[in-house]
Protein backbone atom coordinates (compact mmCIF):
# COMPACT_ATOMS: atom_id res chain seq x y z
CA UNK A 1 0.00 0.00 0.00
CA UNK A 2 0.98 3.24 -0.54
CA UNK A 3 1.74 6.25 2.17
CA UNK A 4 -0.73 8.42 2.91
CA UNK A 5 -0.09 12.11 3.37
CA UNK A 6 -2.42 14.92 4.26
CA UNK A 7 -2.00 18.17 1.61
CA UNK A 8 -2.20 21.90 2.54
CA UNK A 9 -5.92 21.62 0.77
CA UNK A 10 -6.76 19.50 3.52
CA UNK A 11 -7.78 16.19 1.57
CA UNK A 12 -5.54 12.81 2.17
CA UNK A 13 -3.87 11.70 -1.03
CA UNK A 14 -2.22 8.29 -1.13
CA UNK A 15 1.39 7.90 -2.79
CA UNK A 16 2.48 4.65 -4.57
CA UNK A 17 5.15 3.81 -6.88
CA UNK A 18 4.06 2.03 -10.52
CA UNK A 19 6.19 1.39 -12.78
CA UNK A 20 9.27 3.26 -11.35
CA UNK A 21 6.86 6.75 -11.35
CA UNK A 22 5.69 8.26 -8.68
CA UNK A 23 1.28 8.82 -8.58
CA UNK A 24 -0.79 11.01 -6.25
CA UNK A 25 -4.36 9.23 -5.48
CA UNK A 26 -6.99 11.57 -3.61
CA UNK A 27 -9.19 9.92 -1.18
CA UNK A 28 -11.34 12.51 -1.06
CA UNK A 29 -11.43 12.48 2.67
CA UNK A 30 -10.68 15.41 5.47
CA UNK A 31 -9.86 13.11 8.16
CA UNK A 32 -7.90 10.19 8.84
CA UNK A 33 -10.58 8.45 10.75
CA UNK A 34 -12.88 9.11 7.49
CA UNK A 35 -9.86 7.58 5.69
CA UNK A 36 -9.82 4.76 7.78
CA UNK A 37 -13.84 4.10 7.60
CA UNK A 38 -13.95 3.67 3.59
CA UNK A 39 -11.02 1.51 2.88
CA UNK A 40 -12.19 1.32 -0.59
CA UNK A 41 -11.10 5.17 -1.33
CA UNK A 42 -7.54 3.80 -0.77
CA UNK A 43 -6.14 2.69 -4.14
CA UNK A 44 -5.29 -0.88 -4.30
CA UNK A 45 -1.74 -1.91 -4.93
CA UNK A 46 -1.10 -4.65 -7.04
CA UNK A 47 1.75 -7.21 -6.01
CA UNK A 48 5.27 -6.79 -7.68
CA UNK A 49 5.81 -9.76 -10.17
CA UNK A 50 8.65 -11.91 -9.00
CA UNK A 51 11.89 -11.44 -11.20
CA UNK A 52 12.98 -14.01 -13.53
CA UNK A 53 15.86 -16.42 -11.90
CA UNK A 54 19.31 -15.50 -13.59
CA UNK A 55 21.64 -18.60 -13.20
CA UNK A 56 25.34 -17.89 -13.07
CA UNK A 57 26.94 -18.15 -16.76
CA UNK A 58 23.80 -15.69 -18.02
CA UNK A 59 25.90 -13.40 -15.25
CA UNK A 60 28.49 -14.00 -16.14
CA UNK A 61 27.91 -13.64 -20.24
CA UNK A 62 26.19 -9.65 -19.26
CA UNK A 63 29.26 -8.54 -16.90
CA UNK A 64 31.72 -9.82 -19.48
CA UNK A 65 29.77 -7.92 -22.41
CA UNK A 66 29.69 -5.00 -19.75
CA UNK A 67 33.29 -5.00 -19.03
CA UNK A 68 34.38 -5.65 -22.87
CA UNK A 69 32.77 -2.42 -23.67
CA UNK A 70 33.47 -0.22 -20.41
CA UNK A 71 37.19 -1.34 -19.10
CA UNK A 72 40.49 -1.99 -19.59
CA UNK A 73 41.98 -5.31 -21.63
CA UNK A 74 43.67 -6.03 -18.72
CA UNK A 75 40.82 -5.77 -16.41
CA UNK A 76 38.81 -7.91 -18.74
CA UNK A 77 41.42 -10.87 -18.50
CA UNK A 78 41.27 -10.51 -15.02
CA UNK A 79 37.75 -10.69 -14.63
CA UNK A 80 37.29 -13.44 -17.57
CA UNK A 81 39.61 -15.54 -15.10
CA UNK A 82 38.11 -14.69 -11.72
CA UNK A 83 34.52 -15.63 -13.23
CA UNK A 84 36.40 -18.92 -14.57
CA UNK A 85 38.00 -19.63 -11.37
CA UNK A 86 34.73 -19.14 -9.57
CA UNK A 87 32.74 -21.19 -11.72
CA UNK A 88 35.31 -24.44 -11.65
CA UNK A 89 35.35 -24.22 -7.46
CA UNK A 90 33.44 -27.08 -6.29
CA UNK A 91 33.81 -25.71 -2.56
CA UNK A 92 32.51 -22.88 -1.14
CA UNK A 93 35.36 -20.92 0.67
CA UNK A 94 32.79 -18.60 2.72
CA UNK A 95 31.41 -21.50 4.36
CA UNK A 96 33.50 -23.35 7.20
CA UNK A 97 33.37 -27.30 8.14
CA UNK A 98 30.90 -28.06 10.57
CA UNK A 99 32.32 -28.42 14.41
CA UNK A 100 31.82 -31.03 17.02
CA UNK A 101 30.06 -29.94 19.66
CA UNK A 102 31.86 -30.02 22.72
């Protein structure tokens, strides 16, 4: 739902977010309470839609592209062999071995 915000005119407006732009909804209301006793004046805000899963290699394939056209040759190698280097690791050096409790 959106926030709702009282303007110098004295109605309640409701601001939401669509689409990356920002809209002002009047509620036609003076009050809060009134606000709160006709929920339908309240604009309705429709759920997000969940992204799209990107796997690694499609990553990978966009930041190499990226970094072909924005950096250095040298940088490129060296992130060409990081994302290489990354990809081949079959452990996961962030994660430690599990303990024994004592």
């Amino acid at each position: 739902m959106g926030t709702l915000f009282k303007k110098s005119n004295g109605i309640f407006y409701v601001v939401e977010l669509r689409d990356g732009k920002r809209s002002w909804r009047s509620t036609g209301a003076t009050s809060r309470s009134e606000v709160k006793k006709f929920p339908n004046r309240a604009p309705v805000v429709p759920a997000l839609p969940t992204p799209a899963a990107t796997t690694l290699a499609q990553f990978a394939e966009v930041l190499l592209l990226y970094a072909e056209t924005n950096l250095a040759p040298a940088t490129v190698k060296l992130s060409r062999a990081a994302i290489k280097t990354f990809t081949r690791s079959r452990t996961v050096p962030w994660r430690l071995p599990p303990t024994k409790p004592a």
